[in-house]
Each structure stands twice: as structure tokens, then as C-alpha cells.
ModelCIF file with pLDDT and N, C-alpha, C, O atoms, coordinates in Angstrom:
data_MODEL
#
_entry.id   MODEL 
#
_entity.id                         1 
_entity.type                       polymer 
_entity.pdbx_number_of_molecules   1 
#
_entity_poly.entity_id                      1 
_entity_poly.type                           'polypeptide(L)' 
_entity_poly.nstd_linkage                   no 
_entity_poly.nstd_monomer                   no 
_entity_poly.pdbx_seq_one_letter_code       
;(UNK)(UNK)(UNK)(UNK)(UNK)(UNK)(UNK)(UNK)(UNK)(UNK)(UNK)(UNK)(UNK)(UNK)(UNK)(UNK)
(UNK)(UNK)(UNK)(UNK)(UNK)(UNK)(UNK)(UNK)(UNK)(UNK)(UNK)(UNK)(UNK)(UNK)(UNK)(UNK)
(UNK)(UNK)(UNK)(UNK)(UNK)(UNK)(UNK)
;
_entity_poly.pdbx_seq_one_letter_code_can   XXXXXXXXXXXXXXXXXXXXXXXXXXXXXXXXXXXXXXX 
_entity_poly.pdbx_strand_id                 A 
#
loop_
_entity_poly_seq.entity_id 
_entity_poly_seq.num 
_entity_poly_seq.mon_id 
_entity_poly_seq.hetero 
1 1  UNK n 
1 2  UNK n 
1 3  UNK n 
1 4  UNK n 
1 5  UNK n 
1 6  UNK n 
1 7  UNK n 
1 8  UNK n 
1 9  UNK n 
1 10 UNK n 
1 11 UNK n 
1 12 UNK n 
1 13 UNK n 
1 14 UNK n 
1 15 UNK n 
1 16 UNK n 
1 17 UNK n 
1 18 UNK n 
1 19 UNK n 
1 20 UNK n 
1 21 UNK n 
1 22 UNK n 
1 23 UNK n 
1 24 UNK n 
1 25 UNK n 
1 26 UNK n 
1 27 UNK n 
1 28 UNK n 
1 29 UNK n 
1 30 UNK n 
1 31 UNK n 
1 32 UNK n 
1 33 UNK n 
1 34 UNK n 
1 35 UNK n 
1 36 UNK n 
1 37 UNK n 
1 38 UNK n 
1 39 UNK n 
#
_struct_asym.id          A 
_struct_asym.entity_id   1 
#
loop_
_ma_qa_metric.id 
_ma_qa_metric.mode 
_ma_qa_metric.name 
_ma_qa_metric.software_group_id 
_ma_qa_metric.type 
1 global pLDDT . pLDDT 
2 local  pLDDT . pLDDT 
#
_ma_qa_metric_global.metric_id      1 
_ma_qa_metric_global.metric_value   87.69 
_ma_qa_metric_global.model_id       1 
_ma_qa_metric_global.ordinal_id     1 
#
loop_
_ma_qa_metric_local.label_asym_id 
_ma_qa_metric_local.label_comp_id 
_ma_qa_metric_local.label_seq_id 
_ma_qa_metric_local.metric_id 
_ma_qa_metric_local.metric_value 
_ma_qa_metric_local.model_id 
_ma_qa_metric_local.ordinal_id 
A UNK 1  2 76.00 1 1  
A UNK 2  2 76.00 1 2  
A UNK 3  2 77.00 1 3  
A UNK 4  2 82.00 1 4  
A UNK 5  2 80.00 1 5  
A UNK 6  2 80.00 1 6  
A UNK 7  2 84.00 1 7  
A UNK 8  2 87.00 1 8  
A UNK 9  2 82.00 1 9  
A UNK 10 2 83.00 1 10 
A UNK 11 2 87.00 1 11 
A UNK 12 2 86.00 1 12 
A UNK 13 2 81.00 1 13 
A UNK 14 2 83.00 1 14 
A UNK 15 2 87.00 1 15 
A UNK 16 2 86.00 1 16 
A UNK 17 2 88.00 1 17 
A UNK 18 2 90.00 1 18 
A UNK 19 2 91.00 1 19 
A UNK 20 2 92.00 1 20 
A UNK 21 2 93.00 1 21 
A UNK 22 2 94.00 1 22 
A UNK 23 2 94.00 1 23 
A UNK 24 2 94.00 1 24 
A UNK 25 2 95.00 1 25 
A UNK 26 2 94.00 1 26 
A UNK 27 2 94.00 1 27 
A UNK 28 2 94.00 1 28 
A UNK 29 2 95.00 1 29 
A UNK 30 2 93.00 1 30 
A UNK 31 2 93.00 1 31 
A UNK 32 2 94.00 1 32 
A UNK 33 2 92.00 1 33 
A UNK 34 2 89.00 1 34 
A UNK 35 2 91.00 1 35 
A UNK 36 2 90.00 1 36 
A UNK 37 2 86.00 1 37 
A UNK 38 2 84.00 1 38 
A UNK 39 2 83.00 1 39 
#
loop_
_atom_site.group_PDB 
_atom_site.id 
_atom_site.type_symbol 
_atom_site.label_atom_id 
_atom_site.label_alt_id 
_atom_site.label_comp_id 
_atom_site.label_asym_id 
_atom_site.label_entity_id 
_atom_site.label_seq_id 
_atom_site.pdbx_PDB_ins_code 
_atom_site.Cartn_x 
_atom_site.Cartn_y 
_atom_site.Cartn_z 
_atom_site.occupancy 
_atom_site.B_iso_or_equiv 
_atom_site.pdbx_formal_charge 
_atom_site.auth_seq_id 
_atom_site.auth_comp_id 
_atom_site.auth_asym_id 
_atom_site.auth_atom_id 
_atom_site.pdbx_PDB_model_num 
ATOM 1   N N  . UNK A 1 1  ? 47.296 -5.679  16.561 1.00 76.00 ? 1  UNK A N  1 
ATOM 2   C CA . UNK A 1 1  ? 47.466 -5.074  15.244 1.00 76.00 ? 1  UNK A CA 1 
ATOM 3   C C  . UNK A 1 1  ? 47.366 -6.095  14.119 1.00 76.00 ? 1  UNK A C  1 
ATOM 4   O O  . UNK A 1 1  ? 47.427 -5.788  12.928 1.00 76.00 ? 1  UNK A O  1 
ATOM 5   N N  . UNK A 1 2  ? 47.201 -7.377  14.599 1.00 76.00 ? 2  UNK A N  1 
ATOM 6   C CA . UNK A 1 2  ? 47.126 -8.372  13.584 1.00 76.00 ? 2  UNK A CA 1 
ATOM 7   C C  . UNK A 1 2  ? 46.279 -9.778  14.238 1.00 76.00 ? 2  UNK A C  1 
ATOM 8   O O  . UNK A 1 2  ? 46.099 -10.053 15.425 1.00 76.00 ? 2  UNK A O  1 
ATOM 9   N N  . UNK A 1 3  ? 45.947 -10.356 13.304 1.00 77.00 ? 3  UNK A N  1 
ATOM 10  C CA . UNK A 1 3  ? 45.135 -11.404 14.217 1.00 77.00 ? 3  UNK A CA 1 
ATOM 11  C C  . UNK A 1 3  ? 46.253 -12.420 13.924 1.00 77.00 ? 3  UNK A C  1 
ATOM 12  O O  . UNK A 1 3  ? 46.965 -12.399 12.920 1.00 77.00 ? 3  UNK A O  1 
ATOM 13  N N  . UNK A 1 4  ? 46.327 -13.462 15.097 1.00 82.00 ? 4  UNK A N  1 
ATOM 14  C CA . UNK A 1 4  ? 47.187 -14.649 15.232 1.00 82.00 ? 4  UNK A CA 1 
ATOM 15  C C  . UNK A 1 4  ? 47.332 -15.458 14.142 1.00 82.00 ? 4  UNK A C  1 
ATOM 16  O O  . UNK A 1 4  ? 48.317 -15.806 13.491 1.00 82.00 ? 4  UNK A O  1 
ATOM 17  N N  . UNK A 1 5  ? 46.096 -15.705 14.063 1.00 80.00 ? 5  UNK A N  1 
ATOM 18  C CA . UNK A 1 5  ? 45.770 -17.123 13.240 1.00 80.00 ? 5  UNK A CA 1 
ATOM 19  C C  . UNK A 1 5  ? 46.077 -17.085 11.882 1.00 80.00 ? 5  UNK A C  1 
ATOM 20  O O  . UNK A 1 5  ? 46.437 -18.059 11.220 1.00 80.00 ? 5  UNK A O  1 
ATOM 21  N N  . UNK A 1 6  ? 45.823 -15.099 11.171 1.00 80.00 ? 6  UNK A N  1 
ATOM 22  C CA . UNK A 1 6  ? 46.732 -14.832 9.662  1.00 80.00 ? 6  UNK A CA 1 
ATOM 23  C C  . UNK A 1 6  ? 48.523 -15.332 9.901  1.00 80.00 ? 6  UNK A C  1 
ATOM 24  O O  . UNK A 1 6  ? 49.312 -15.995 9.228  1.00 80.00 ? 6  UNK A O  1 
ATOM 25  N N  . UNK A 1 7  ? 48.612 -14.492 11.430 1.00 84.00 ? 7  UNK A N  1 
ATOM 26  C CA . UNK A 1 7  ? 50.284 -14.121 11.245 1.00 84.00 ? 7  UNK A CA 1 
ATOM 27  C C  . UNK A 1 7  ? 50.512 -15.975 10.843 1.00 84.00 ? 7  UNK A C  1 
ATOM 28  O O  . UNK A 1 7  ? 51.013 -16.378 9.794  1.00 84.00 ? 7  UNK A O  1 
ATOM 29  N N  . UNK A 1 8  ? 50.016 -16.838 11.943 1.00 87.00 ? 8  UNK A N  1 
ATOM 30  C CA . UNK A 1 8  ? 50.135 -18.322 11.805 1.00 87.00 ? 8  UNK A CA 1 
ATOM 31  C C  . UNK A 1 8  ? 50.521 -19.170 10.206 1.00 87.00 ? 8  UNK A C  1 
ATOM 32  O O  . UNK A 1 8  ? 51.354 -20.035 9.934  1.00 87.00 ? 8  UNK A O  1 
ATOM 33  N N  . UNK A 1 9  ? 49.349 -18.356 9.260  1.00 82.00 ? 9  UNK A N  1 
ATOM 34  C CA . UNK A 1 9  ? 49.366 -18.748 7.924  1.00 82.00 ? 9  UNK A CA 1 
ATOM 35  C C  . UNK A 1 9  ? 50.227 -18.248 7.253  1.00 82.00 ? 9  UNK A C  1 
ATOM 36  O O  . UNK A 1 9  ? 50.907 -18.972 6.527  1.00 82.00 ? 9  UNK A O  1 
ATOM 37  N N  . UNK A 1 10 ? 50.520 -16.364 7.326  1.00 83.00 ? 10 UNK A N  1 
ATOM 38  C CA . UNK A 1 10 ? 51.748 -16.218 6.665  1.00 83.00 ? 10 UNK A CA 1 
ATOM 39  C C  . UNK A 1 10 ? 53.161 -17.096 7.345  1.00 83.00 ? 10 UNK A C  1 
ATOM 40  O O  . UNK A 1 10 ? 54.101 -17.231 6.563  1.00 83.00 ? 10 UNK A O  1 
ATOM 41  N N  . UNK A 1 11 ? 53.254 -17.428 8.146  1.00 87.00 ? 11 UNK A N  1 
ATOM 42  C CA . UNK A 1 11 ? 54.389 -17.839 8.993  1.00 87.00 ? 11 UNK A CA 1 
ATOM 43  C C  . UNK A 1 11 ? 54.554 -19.375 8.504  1.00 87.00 ? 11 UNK A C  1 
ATOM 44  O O  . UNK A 1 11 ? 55.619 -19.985 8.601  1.00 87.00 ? 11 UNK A O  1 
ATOM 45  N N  . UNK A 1 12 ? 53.581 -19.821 8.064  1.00 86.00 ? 12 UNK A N  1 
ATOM 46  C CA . UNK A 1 12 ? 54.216 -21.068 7.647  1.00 86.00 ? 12 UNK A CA 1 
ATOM 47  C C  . UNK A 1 12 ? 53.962 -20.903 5.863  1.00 86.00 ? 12 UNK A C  1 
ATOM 48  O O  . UNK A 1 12 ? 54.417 -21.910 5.321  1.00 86.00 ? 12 UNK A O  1 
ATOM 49  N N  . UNK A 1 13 ? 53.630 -20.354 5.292  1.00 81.00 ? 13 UNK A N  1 
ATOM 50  C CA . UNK A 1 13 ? 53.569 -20.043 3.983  1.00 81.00 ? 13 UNK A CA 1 
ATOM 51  C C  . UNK A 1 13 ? 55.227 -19.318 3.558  1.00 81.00 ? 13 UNK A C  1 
ATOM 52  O O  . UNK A 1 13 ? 56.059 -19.789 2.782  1.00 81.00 ? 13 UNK A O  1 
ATOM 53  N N  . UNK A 1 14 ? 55.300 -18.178 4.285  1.00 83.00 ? 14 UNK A N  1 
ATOM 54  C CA . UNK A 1 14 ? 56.849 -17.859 4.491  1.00 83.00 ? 14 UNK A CA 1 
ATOM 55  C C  . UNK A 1 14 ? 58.242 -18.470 4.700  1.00 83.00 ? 14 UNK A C  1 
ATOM 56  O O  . UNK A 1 14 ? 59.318 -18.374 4.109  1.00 83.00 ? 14 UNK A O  1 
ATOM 57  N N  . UNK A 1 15 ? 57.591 -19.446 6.271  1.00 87.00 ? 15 UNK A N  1 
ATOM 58  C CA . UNK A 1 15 ? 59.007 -19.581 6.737  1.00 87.00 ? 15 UNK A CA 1 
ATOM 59  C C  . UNK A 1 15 ? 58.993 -21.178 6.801  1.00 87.00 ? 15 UNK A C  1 
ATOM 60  O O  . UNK A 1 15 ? 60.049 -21.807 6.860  1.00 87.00 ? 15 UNK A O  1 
ATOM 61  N N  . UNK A 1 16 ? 57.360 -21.991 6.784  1.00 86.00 ? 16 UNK A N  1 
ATOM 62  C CA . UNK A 1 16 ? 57.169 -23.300 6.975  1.00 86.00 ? 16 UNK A CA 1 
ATOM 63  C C  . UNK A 1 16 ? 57.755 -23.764 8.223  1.00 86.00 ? 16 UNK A C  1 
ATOM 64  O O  . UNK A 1 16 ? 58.487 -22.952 8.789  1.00 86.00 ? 16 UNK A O  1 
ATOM 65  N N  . UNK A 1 17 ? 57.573 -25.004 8.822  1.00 88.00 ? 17 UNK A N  1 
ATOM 66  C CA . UNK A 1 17 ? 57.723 -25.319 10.227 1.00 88.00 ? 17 UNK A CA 1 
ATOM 67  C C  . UNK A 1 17 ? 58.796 -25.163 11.068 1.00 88.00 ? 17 UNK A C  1 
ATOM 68  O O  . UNK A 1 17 ? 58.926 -25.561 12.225 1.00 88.00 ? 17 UNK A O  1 
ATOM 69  N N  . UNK A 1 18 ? 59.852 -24.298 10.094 1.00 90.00 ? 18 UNK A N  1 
ATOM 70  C CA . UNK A 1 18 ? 60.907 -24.119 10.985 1.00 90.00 ? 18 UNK A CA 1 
ATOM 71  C C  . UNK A 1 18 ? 60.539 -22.406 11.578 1.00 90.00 ? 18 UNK A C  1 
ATOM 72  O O  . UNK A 1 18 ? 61.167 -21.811 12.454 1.00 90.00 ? 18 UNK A O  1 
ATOM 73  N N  . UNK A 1 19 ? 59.467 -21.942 10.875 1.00 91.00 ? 19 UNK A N  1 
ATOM 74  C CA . UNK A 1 19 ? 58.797 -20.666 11.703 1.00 91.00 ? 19 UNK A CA 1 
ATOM 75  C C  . UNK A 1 19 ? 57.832 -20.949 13.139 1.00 91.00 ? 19 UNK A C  1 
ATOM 76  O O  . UNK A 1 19 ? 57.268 -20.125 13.859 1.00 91.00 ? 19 UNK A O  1 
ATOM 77  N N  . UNK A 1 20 ? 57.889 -22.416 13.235 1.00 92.00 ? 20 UNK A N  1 
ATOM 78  C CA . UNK A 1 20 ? 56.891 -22.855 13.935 1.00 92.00 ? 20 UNK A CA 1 
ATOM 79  C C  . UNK A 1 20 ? 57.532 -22.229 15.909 1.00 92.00 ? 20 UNK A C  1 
ATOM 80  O O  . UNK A 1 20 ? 56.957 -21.417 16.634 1.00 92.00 ? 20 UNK A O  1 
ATOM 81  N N  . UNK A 1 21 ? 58.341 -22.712 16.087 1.00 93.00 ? 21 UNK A N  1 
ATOM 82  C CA . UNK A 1 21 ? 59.309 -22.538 17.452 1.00 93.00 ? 21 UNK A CA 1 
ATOM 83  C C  . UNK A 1 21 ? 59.084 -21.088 17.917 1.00 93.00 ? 21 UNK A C  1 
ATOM 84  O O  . UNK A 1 21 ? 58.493 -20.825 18.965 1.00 93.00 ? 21 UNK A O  1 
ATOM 85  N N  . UNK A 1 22 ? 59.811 -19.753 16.713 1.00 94.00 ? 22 UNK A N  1 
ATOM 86  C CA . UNK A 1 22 ? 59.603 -18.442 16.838 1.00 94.00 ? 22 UNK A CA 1 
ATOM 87  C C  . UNK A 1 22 ? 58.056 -18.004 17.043 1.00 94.00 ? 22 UNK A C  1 
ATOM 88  O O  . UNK A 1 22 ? 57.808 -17.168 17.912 1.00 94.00 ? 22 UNK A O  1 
ATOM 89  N N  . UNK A 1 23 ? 57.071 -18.523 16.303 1.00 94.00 ? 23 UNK A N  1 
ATOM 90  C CA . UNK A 1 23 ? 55.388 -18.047 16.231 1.00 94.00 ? 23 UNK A CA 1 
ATOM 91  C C  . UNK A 1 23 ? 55.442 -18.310 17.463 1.00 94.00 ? 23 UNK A C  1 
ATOM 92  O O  . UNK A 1 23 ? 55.614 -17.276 18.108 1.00 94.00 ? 23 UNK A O  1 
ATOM 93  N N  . UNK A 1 24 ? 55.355 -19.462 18.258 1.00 94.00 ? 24 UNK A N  1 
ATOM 94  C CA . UNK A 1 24 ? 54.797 -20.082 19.380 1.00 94.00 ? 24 UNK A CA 1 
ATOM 95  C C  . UNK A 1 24 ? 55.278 -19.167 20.499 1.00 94.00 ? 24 UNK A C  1 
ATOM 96  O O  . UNK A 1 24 ? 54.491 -18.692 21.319 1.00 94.00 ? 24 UNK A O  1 
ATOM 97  N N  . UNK A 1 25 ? 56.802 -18.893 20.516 1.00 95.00 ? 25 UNK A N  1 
ATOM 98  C CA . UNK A 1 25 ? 57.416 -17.756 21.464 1.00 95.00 ? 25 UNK A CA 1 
ATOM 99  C C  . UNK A 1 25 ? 56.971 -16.369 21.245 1.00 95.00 ? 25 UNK A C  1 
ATOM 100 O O  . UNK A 1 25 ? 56.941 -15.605 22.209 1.00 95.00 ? 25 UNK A O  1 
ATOM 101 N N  . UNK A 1 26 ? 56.677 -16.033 20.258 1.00 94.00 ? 26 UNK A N  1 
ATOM 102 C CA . UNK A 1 26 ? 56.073 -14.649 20.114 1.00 94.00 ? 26 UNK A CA 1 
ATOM 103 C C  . UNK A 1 26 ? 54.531 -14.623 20.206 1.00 94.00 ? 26 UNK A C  1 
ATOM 104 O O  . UNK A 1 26 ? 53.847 -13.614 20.038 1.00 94.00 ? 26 UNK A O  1 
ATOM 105 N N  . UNK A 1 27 ? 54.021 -15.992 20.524 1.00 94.00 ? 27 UNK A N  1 
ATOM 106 C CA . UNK A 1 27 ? 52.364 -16.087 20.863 1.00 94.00 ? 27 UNK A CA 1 
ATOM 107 C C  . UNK A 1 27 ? 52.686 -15.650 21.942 1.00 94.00 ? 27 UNK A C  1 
ATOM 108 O O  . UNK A 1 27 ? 52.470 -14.484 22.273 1.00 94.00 ? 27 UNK A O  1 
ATOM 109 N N  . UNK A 1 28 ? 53.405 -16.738 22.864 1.00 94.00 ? 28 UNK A N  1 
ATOM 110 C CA . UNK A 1 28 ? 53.590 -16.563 24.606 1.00 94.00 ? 28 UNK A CA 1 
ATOM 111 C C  . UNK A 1 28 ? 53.764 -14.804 25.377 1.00 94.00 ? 28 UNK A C  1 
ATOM 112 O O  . UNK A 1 28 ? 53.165 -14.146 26.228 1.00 94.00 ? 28 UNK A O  1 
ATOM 113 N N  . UNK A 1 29 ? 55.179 -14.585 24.292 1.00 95.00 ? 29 UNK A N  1 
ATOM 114 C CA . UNK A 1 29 ? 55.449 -12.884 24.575 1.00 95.00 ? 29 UNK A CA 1 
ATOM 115 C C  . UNK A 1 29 ? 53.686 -12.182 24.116 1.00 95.00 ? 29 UNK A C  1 
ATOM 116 O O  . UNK A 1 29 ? 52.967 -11.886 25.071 1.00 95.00 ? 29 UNK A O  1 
ATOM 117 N N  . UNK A 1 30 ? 53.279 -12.027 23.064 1.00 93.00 ? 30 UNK A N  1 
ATOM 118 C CA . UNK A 1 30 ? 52.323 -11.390 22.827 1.00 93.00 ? 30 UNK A CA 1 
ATOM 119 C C  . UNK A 1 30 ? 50.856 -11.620 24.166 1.00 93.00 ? 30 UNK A C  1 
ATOM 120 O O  . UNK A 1 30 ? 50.041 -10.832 24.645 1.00 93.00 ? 30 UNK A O  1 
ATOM 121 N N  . UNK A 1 31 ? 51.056 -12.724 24.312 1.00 93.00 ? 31 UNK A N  1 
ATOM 122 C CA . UNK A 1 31 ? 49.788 -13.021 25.399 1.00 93.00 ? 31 UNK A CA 1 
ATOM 123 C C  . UNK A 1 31 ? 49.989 -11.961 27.131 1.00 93.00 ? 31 UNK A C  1 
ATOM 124 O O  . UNK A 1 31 ? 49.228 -11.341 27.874 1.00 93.00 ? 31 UNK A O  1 
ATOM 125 N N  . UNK A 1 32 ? 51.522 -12.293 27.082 1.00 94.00 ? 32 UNK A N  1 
ATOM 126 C CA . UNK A 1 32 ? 51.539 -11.423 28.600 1.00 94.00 ? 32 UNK A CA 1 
ATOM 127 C C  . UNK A 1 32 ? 51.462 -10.353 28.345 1.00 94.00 ? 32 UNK A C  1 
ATOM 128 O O  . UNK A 1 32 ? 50.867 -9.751  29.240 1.00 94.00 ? 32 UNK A O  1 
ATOM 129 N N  . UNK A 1 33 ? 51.873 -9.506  27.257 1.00 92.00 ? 33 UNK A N  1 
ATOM 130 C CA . UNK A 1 33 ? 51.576 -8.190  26.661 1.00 92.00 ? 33 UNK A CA 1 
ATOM 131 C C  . UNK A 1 33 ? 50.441 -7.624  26.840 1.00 92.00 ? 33 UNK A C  1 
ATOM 132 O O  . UNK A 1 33 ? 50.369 -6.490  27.315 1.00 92.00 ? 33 UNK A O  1 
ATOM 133 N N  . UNK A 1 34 ? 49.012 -8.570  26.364 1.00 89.00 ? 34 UNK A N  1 
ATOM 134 C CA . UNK A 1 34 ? 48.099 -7.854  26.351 1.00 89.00 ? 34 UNK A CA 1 
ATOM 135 C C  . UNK A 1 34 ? 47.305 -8.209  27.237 1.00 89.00 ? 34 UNK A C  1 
ATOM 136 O O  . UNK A 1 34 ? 46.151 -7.807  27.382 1.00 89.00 ? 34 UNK A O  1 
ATOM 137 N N  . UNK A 1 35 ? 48.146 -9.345  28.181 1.00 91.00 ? 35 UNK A N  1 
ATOM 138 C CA . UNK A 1 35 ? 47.380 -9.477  29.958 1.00 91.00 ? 35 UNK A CA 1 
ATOM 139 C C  . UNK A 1 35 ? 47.811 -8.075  30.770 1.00 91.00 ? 35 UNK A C  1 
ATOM 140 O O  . UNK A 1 35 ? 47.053 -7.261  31.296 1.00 91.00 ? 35 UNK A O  1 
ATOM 141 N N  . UNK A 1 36 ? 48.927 -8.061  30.718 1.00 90.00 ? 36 UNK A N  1 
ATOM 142 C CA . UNK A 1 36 ? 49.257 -7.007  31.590 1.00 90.00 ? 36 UNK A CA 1 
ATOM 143 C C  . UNK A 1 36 ? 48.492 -5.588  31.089 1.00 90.00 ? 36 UNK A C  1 
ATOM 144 O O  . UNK A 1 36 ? 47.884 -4.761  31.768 1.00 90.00 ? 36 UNK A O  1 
ATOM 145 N N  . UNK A 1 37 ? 48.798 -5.630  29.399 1.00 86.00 ? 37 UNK A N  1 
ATOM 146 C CA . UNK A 1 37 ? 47.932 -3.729  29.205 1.00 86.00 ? 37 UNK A CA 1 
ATOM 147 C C  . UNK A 1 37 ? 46.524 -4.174  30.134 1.00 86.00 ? 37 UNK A C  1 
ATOM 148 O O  . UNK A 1 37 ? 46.244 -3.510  31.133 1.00 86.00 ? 37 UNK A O  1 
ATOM 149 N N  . UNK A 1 38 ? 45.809 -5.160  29.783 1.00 84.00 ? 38 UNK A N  1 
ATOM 150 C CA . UNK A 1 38 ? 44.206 -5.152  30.388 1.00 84.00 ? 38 UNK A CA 1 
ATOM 151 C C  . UNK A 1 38 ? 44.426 -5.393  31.557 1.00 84.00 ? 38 UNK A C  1 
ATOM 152 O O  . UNK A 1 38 ? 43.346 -4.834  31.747 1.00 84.00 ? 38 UNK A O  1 
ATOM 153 N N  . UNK A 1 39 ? 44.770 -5.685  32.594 1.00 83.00 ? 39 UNK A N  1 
ATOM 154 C CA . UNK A 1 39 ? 45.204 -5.298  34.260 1.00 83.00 ? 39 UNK A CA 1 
ATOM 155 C C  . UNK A 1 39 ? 45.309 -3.817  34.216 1.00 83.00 ? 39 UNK A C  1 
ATOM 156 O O  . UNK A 1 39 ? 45.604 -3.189  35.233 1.00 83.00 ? 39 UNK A O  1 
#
């Protein structure tokens, strides 16, 4: 529903590198998400 690399820019425009830790964990969650829907 969103591409990474915006959420990435709002996320440090927003929250700056202390958004950095949360993005990276919600990359990881988001990646098995849309491994498993495509299985």
C-alpha cells in the first residue's frame, strides 16, 4: 500500500534516526508478510 523507500523518507523527515530501529523492524515484519501472502 506504500512503497518502502517513501515510507523511509517520511520516516526520517518525521522521526529522523531515532525512526531508524522501528523502519528496519517493520521492513523485516512487512517482508514475511508478503512472502507468505505469495506462497
Amino acid at each position: 500500500l506504500c512503497p518502502t523507500t517513501f515510507f523511509a523518507l517520511f520516516t526520517g523527515y518525521v522521526y529522523g534516526f531515532s525512526g531508524l530501529l522501528p523502519l528496519i523492524l517493520a521492513y523485516s515484519a512487512a517482508s514475511a508478510l508478503g512472502y507468505f501472502l505469495a506462497k
